[in-house]
Protein backbone atom coordinates (compact mmCIF):
# COMPACT_ATOMS: atom_id res chain seq x y z
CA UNK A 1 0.00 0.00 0.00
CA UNK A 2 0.87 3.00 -0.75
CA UNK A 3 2.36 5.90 2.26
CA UNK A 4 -1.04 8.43 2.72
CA UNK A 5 0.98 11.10 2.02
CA UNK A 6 -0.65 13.56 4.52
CA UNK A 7 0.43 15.24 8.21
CA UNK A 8 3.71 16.87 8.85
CA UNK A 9 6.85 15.77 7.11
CA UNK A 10 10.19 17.46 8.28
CA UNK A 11 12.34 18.61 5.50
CA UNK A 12 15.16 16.60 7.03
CA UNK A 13 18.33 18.61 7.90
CA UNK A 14 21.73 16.73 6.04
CA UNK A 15 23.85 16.64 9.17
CA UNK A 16 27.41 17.76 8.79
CA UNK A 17 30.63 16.65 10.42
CA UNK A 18 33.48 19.30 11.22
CA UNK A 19 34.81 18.94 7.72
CA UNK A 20 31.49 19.32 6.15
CA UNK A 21 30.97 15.93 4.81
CA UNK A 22 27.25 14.45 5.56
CA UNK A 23 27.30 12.57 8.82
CA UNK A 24 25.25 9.73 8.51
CA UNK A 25 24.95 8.45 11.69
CA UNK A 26 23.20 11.41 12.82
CA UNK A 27 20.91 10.80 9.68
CA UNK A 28 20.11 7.59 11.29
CA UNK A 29 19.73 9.07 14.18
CA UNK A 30 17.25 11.70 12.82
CA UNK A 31 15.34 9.68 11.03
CA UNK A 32 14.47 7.17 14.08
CA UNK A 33 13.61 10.17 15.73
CA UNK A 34 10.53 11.34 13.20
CA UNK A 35 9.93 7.54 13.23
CA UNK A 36 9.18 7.44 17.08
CA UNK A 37 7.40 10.68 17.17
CA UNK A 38 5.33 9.31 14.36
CA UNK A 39 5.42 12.29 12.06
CA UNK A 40 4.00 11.97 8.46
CA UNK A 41 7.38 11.28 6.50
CA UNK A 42 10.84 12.73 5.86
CA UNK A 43 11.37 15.34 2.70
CA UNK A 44 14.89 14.16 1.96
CA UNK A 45 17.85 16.47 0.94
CA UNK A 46 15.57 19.62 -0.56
CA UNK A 47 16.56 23.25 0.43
CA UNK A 48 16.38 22.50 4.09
CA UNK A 49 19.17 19.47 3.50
CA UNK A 50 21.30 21.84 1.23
CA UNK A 51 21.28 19.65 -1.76
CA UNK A 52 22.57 22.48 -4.49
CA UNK A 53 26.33 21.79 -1.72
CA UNK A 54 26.33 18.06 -2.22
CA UNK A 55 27.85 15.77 -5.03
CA UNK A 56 25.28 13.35 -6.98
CA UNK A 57 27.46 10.33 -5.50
CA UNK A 58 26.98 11.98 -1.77
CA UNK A 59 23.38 12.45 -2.55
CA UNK A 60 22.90 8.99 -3.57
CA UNK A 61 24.70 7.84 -0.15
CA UNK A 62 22.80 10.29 2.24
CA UNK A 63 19.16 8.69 0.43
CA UNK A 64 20.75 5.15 0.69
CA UNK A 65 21.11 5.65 4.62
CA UNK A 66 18.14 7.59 4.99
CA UNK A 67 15.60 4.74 3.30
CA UNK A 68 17.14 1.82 4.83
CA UNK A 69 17.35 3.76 8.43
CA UNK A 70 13.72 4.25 8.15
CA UNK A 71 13.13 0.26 7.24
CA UNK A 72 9.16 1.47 6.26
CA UNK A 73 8.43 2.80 9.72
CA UNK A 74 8.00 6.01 7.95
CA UNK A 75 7.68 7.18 4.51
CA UNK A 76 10.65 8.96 2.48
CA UNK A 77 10.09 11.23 -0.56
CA UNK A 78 13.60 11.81 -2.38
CA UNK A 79 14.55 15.17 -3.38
CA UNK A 80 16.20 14.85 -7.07
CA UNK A 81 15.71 18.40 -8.48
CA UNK A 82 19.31 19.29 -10.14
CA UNK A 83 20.57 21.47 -12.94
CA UNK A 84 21.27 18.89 -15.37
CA UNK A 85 17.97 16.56 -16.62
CA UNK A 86 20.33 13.70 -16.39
CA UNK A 87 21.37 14.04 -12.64
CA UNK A 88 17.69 14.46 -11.51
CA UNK A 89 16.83 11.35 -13.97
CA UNK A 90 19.95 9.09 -12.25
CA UNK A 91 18.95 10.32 -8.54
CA UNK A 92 15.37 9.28 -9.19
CA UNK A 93 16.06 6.25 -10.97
CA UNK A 94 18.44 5.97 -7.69
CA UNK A 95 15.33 6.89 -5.15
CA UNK A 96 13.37 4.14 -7.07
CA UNK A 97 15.97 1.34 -6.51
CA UNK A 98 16.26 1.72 -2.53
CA UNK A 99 12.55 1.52 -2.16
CA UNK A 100 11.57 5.45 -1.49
CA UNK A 101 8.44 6.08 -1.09
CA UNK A 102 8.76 9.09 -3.61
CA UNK A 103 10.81 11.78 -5.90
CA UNK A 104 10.09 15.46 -6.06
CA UNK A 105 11.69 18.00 -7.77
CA UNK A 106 12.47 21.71 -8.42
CA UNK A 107 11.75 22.57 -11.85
CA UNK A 108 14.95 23.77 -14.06
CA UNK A 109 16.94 26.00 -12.23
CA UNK A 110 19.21 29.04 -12.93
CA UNK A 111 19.19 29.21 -16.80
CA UNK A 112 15.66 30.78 -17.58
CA UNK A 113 13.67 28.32 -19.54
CA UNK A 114 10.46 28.64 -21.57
CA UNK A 115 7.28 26.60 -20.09
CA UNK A 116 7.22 23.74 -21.75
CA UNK A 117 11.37 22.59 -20.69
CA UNK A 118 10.08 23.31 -17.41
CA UNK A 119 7.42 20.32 -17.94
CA UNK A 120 9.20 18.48 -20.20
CA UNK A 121 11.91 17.78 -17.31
CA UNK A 122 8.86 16.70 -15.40
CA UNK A 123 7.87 14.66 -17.67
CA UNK A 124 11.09 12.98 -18.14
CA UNK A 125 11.35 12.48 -14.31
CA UNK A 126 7.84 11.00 -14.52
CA UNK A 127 9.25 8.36 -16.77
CA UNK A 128 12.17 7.33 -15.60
CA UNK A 129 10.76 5.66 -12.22
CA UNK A 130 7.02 4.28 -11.59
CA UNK A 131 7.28 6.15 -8.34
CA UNK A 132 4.88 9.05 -7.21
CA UNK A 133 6.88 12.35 -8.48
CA UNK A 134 5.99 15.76 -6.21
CA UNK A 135 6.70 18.76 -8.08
CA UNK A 136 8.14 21.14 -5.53
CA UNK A 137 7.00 24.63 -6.67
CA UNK A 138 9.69 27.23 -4.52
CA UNK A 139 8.36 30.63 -5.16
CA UNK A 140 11.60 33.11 -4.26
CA UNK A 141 12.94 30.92 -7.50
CA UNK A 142 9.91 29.82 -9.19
CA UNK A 143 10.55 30.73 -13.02
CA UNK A 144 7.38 29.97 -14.54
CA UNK A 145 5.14 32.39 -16.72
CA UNK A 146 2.41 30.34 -16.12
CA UNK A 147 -0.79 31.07 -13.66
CA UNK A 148 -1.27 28.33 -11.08
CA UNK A 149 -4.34 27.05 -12.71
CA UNK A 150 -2.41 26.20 -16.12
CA UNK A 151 0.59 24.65 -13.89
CA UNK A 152 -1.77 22.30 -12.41
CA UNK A 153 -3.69 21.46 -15.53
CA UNK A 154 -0.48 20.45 -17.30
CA UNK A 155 0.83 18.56 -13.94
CA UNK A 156 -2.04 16.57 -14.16
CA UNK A 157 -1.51 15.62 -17.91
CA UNK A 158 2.13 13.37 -16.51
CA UNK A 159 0.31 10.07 -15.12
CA UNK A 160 2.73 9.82 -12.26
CA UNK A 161 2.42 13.16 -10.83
CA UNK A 162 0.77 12.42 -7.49
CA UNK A 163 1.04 16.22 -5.87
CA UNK A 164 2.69 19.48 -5.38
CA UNK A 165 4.85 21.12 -3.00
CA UNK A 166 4.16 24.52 -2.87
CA UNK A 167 6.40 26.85 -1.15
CA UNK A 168 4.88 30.27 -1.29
CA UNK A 169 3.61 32.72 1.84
CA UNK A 170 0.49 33.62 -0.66
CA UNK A 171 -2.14 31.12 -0.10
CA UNK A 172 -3.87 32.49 -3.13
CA UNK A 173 -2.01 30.17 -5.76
CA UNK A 174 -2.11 27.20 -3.96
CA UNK A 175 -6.08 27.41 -3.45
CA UNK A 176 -6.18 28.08 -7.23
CA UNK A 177 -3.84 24.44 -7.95
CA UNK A 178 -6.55 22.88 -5.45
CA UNK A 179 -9.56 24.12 -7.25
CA UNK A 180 -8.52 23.07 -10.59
CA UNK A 181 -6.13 19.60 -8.92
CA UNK A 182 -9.21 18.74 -6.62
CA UNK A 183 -8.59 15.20 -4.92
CA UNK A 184 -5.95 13.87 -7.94
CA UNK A 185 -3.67 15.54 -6.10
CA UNK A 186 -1.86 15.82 -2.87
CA UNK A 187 -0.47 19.72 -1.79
CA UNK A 188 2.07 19.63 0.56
CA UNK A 189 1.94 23.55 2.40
CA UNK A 190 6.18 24.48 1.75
CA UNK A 191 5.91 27.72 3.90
CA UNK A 192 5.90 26.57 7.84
CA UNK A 193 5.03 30.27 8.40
CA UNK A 194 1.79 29.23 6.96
CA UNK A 195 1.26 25.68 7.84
CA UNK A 196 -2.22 26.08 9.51
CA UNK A 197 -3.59 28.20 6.76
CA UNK A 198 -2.35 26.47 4.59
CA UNK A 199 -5.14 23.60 5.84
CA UNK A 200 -8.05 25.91 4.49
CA UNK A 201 -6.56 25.97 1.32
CA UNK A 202 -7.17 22.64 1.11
CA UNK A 203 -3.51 21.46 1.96
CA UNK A 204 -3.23 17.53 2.80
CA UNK A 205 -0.41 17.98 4.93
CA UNK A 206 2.63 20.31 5.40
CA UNK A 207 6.78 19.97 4.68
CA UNK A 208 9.32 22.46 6.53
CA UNK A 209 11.87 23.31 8.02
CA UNK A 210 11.01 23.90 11.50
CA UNK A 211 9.56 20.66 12.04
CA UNK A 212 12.93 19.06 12.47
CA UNK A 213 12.75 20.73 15.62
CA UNK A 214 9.02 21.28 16.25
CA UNK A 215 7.41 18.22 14.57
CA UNK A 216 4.77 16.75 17.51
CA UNK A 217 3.78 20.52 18.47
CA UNK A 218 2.92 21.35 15.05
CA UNK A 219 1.43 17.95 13.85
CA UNK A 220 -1.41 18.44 17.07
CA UNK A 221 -1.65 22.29 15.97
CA UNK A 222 -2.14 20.88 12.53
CA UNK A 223 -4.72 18.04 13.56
CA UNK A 224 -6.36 20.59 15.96
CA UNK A 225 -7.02 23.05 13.31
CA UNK A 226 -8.40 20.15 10.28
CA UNK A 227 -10.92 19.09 13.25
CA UNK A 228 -12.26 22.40 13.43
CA UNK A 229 -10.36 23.77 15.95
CA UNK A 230 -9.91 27.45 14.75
CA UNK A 231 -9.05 29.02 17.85
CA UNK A 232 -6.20 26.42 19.23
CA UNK A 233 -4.64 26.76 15.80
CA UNK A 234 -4.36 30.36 16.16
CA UNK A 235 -2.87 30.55 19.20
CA UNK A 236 -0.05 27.84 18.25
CA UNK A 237 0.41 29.69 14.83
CA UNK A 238 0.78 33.26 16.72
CA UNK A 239 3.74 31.91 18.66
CA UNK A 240 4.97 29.73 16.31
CA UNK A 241 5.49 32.53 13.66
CA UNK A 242 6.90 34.45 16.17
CA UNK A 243 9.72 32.11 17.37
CA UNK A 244 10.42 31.60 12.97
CA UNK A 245 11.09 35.54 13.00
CA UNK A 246 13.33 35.23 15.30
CA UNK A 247 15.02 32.45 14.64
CA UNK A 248 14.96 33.69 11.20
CA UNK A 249 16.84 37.71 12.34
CA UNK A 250 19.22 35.70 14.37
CA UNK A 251 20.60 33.23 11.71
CA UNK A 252 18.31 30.31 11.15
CA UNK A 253 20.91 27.43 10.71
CA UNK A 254 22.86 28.49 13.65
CA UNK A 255 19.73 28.39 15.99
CA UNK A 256 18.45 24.81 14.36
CA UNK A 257 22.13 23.40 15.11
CA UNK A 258 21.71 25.09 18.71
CA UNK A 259 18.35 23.49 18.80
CA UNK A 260 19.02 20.18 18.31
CA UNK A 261 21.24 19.79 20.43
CA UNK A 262 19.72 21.14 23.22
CA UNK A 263 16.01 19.40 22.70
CA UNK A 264 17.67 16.23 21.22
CA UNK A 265 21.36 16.00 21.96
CA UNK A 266 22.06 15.75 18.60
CA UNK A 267 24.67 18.12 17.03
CA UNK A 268 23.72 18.26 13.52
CA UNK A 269 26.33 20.55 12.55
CA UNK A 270 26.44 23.49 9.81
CA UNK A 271 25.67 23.52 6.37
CA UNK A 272 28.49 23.94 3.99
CA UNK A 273 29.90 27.75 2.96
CA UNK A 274 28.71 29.62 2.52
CA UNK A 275 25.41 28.86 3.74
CA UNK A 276 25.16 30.03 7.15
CA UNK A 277 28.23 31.64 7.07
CA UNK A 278 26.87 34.75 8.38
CA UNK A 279 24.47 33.51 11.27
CA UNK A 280 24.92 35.08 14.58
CA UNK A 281 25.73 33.31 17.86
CA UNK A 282 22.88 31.78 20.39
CA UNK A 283 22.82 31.59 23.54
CA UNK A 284 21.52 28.28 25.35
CA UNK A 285 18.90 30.54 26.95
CA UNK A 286 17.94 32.26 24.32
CA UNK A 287 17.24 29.43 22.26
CA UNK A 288 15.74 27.49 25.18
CA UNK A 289 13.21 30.85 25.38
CA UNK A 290 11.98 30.49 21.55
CA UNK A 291 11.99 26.57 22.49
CA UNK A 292 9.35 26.83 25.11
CA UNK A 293 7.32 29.85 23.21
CA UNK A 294 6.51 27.05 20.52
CA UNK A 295 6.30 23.95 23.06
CA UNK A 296 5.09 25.48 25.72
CA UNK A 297 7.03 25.41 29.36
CA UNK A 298 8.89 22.56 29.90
């Protein structure tokens, strides 16, 4: 059977060593973590797991660990967006042979394409592996001419497009893809700023950042608000956005790494240069502050 693809699904950091090579141990150790707190799935080396800094080789061996870590306790949906066609078509044909659960891509990045490469290298990712693909729509680098509504029509036309991740702080687009997508397909909310809202908009679950470090508090925020519960998921998504700013002004990857370690004991390192390179220094109580303005006092 098939993963429901739905709930919250941390957009797994790549943990680093001192040298800056992926640590995967702490992968491991990450991904029995979700497992136990019985999260949704992992989102596997996108932007959150810095996969424009790693080799195709080290991405293949950082999926590799990751799917047989998680040994179907939890589903795993592959990143393989690239520059080249042919490294996104190896990765997912890569994906495919350890058993993921899923590929998802960026569309064509840097060079600025017309349309129809944009869906072409969709479509060429949709037949390489039988696997359900997730195009991963990122707006700050979303190239596209097209509206949302003609996106989604032509998504629909590639029989193993199963859904959408859709990265954008305007809800207004993805409730557009949903009115046109309906039911055949699943939309993944991409901005964690957002996650609750996203729900209205007809999202089936949500993919971010923050819930390497926040996943059970936002998964109940999440279930609270799709049961009806308006007013409990405003109040987590007041704080919640709050602690994000902040994190966000102070130097996100610096207060993740700080994070971790102190919620988990896990030191997940930093990303490679030069992301991150200019983050700022937390304090243990200053990070333990935003921890307990999301979770609540310990």
């Amino acid at each position: 059977m098939p993963p429901p693809f739905a709930g919250i699904w941390p957009a797994m950091l790549t943990p680093t060593t001192s040298d800056g090579r992926a640590n995967l141990p702490a992968c491991e150790t990450l991904v029995d973590l979700f497992a136990r707190q019985q999260l949704g799935g992992i989102y596997l080396v996108g932007s959150t797991g810095g996969w424009p800094l790693f080799s195709v080789a080290e991405r293949k061996e950082i999926a590799a660990t990751v799917v047989k870590a998680a040994a179907g306790r939890i589903p795993v949906m592959v990143h393989v967006g690239a520059v080249s066609t042919a490294d996104a078509v190896e990765l997912a044909e890569h994906a495919a042979g350890l058993g993921a659960d899923a590929v998802s891509a960026v569309g064509p990045i840097y060079y600025k394409h017309p349309a129809e490469v944009a869906f072409g290298f969709y479509r060429r990712l949709g037949a390489a592996t039988p696997l359900p693909l997730f195009a991963y729509h990122l707006s700050g680098v979303n190239q596209s001419s097209l509206g949302p509504r003609d996106v989604a029509a032509r998504l629909l036309d590639i029989p193993t497009v199963a859904g959408m991740k859709i990265t954008d702080h305007d809800l207004f687009p993805f409730g557009l893809i949903r009115g046109v997508a309906g039911d055949r397909l699943r939309l993944f909310s991409g901005a964690d700023e957002v996650m609750c809202h996203a729900v209205l908009s007809g999202a089936c679950g949500a993919i971010g950042t923050f819930y390497n470090l926040w996943g059970p508090s936002c998964a109940a925020a999440r279930a609270a608000t799709e049961g009806g519960d308006v007013a409990a998921g405003r109040a987590f998504m007041l704080r919640f956005q709050s602690a994000i700013a902040d994190a966000l002004a102070g130097g996100v990857w610096s207060f993740l790494r700080a994070g971790m370690r102190l919620k988990y004991g896990l030191d997940v390192g930093m990303p490679r240069p030069p992301l991150g390179s200019s983050d700022g220094v937390w304090s243990d109580e200053q990070v333990r502050e935003l921890l307990a303005r999301v979770d609540g006092p310990a």
